[in-house]
Protein backbone atom coordinates (compact mmCIF):
# COMPACT_ATOMS: atom_id res chain seq x y z
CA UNK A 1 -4.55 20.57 -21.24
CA UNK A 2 -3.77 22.69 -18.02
CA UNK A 3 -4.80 20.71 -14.95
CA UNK A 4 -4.30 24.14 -13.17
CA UNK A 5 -7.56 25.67 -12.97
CA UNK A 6 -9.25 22.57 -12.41
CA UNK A 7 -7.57 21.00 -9.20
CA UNK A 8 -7.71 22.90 -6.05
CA UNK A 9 -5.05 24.06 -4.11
CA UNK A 10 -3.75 24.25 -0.76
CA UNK A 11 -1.94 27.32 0.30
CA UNK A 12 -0.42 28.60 4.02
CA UNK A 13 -1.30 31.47 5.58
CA UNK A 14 1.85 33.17 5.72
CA UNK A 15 4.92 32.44 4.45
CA UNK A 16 7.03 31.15 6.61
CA UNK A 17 3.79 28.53 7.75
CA UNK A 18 4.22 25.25 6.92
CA UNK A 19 1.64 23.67 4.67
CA UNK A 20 -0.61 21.33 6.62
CA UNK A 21 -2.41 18.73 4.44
CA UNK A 22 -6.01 18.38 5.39
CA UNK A 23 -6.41 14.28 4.14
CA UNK A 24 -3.70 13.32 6.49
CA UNK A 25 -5.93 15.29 9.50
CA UNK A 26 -9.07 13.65 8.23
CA UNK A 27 -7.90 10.18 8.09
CA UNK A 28 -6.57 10.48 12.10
CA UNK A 29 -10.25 11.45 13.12
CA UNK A 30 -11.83 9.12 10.75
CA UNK A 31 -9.35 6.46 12.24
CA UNK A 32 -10.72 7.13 15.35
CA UNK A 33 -13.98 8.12 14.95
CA UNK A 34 -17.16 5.17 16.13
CA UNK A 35 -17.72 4.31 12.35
CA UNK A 36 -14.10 3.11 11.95
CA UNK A 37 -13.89 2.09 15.32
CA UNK A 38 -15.10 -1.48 15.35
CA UNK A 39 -12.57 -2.04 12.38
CA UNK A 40 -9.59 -1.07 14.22
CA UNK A 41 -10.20 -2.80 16.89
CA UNK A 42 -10.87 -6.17 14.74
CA UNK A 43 -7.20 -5.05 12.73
CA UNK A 44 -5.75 -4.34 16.60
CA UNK A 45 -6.85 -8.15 17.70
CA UNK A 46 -5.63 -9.65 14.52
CA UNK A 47 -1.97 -8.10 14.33
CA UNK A 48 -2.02 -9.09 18.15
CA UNK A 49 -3.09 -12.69 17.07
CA UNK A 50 -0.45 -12.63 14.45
CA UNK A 51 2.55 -11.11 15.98
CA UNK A 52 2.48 -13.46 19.59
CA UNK A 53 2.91 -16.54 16.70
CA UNK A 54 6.24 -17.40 15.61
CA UNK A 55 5.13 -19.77 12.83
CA UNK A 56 1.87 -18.96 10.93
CA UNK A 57 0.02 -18.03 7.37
CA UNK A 58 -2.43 -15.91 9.02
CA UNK A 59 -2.06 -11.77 7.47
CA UNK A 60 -4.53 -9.48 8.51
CA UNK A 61 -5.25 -8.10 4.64
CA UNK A 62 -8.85 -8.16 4.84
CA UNK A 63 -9.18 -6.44 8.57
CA UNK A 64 -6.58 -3.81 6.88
CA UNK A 65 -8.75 -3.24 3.61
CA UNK A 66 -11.96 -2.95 5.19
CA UNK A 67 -10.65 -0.36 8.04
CA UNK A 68 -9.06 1.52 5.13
CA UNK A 69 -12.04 0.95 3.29
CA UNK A 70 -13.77 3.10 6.20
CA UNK A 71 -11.45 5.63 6.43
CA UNK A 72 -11.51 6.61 3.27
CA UNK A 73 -15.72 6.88 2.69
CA UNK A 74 -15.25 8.96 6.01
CA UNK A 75 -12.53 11.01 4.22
CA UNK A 76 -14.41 11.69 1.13
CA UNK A 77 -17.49 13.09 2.62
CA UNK A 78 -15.80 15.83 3.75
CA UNK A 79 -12.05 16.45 2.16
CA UNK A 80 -12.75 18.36 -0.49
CA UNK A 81 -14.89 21.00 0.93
CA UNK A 82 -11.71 21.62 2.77
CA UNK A 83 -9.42 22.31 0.01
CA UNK A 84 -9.14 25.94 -1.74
């Protein structure tokens, strides 16, 4: 079975243009966007929290999922009306 016809692709304009990937774009704004915004700064405080402790248990894998977690419903709303 030939994926070919069924995935999208990205191409450049011309040919010495580098290819840009669109997901990598998206997830910046998304990052930064209002939705996501309370998330990153609950991640932000955490890794702060963590990293001025020399001696502690405490990760920051939940504050990390859930602002991924954002990012990427924000990302699929939009990414694949992007690709060609």
């Amino acid at each position: 079975m030939s994926f070919k016809n069924i995935l999208p692709s990205v191409s450049a304009q011309e040919p010495d243009e580098e290819l840009v990937d669109p997901q990598v774009t998206l997830k910046e704004k998304c990052g930064d966007s209002t939705h996501c915004a309370h998330l990153k700064e609950k991640l932000d405080a955490c890794t702060d929290r963590v990293n001025s402790r020399t001696k502690t248990d405490e990760t920051c894998v939940e504050e990390l999922f859930d602002f991924i977690h954002c990012v990427d419903h924000c990302v699929s709303k939009s990414l694949f009306s992007l690709l060609k």
